[in-house]
Protein backbone atom coordinates (compact mmCIF):
# COMPACT_ATOMS: atom_id res chain seq x y z
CA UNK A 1 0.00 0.00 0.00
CA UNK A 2 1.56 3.32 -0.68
CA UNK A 3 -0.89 5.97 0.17
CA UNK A 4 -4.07 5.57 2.03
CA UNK A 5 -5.44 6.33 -0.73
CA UNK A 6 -4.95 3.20 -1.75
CA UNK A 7 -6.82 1.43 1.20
CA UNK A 8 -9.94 -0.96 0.64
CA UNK A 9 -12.66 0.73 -0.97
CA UNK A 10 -15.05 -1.63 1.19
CA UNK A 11 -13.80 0.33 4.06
CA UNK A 12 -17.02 1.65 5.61
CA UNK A 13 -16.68 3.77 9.10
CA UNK A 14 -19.90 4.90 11.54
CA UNK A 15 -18.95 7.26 14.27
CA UNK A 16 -21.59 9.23 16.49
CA UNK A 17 -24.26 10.79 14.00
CA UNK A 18 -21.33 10.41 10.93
CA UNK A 19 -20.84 7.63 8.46
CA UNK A 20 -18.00 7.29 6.30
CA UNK A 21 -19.02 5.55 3.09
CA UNK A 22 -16.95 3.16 1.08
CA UNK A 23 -16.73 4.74 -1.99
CA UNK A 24 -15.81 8.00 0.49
CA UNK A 25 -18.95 10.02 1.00
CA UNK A 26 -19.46 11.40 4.37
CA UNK A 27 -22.57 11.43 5.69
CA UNK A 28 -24.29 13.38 8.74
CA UNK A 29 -27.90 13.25 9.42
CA UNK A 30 -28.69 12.01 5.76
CA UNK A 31 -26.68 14.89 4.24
CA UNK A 32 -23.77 14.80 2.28
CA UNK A 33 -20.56 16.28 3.08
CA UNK A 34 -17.99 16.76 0.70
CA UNK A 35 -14.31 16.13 1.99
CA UNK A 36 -11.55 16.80 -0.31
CA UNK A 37 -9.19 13.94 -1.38
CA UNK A 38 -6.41 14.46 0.65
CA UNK A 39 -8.58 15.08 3.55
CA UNK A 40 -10.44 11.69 3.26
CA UNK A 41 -7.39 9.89 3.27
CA UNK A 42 -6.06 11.26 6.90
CA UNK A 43 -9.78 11.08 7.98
CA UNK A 44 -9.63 6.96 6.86
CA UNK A 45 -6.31 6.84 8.50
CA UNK A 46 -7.45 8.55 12.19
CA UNK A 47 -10.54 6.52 11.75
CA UNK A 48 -8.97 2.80 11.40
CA UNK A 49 -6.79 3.74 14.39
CA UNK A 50 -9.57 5.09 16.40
CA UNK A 51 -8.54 5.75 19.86
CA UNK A 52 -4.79 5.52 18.75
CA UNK A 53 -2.48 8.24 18.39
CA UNK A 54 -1.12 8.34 14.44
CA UNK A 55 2.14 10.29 14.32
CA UNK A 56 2.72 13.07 12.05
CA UNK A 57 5.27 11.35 9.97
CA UNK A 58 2.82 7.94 9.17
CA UNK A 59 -0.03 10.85 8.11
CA UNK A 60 2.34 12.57 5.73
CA UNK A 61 3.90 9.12 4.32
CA UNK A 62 0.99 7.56 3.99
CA UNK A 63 -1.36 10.59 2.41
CA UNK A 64 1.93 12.54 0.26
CA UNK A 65 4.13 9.21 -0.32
CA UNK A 66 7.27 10.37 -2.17
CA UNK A 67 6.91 13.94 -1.71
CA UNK A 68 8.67 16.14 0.82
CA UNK A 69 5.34 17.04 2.02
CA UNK A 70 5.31 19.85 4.69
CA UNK A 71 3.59 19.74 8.23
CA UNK A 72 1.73 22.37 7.60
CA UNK A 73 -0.19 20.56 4.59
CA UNK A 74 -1.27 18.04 7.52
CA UNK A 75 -1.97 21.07 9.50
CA UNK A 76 -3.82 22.21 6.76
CA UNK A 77 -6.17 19.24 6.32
CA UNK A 78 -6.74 19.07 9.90
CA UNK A 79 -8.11 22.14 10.37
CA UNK A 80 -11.01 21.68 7.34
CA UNK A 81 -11.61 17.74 8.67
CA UNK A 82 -12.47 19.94 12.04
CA UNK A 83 -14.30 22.22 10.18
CA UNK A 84 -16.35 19.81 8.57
CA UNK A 85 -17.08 18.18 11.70
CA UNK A 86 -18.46 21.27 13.49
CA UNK A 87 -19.66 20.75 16.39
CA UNK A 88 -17.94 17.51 16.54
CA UNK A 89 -14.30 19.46 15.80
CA UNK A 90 -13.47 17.75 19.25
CA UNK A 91 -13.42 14.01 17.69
CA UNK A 92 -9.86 14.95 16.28
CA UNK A 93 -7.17 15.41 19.11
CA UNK A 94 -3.71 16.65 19.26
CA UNK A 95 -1.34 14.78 20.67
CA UNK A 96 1.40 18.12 20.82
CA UNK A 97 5.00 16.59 19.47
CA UNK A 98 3.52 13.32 18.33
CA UNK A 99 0.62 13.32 16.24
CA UNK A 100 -3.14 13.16 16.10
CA UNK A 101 -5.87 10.45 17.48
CA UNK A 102 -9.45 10.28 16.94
CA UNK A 103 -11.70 10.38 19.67
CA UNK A 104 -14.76 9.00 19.01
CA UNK A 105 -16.02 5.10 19.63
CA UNK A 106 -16.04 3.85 15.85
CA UNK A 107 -17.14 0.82 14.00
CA UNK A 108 -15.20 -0.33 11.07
CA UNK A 109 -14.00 -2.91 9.44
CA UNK A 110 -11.49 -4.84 11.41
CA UNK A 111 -11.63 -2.97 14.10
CA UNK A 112 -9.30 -4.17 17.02
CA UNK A 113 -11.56 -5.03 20.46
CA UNK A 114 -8.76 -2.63 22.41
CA UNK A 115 -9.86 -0.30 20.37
CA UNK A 116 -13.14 -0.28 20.72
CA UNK A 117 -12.61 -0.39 25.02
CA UNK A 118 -10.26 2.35 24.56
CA UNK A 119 -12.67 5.20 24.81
């Protein structure tokens, strides 16, 4: 796999009111929310390590492989994941000097059982 981009488009996540389609449509109370590509994949990547923390450098490896990507691009899609969120901004954590973890109970696809008693 090199870029979460290329995860498995069966990939399906449901978190509080939100649901994460497979083919990558967000959904809140029956509405559609658009999320830009890069965006989706760090959302997919918080959300299959739900409860984790995800450091900075997996994010940018994983969503700009081969590219000297800058932090603040992460930054950057951070703040309009939050944004898109609203009033559930909270969900998406930072963990200063390491990374990010999202925190929010979510069901998934193969989601680990410590993960899912982690919150």
């Amino acid at each position: 796999m090199n870029s979460a981009s290329d995860q498995s488009p069966s990939e399906s996540f449901i978190f509080d009111q939100w649901r994460l389609q497979s083919d990558g449509t967000l959904m809140h109370a029956g509405k559609v929310v658009h999320v830009p590509p890069k965006e989706l994949c760090v959302l997919r990547l918080l959300l299959g390590s739900a409860g984790w923390v995800v450091s900075k450098d997996h994010l940018l490896g994983a969503v700009w492989p081969e590219t000297d990507a800058a932090e603040e691009s992460l930054t950057r899609c951070i703040c309009v994941l939050r944004k898109l969120l609203k009033e559930n901004r909270g969900f998406i954590a930072t963990v200063y000097g390491q990374g990010y973890r999202f925190d929010c109970p979510v069901v998934g696809p193969a989601m680990r059982t410590e993960q899912l008693n982690s919150f």
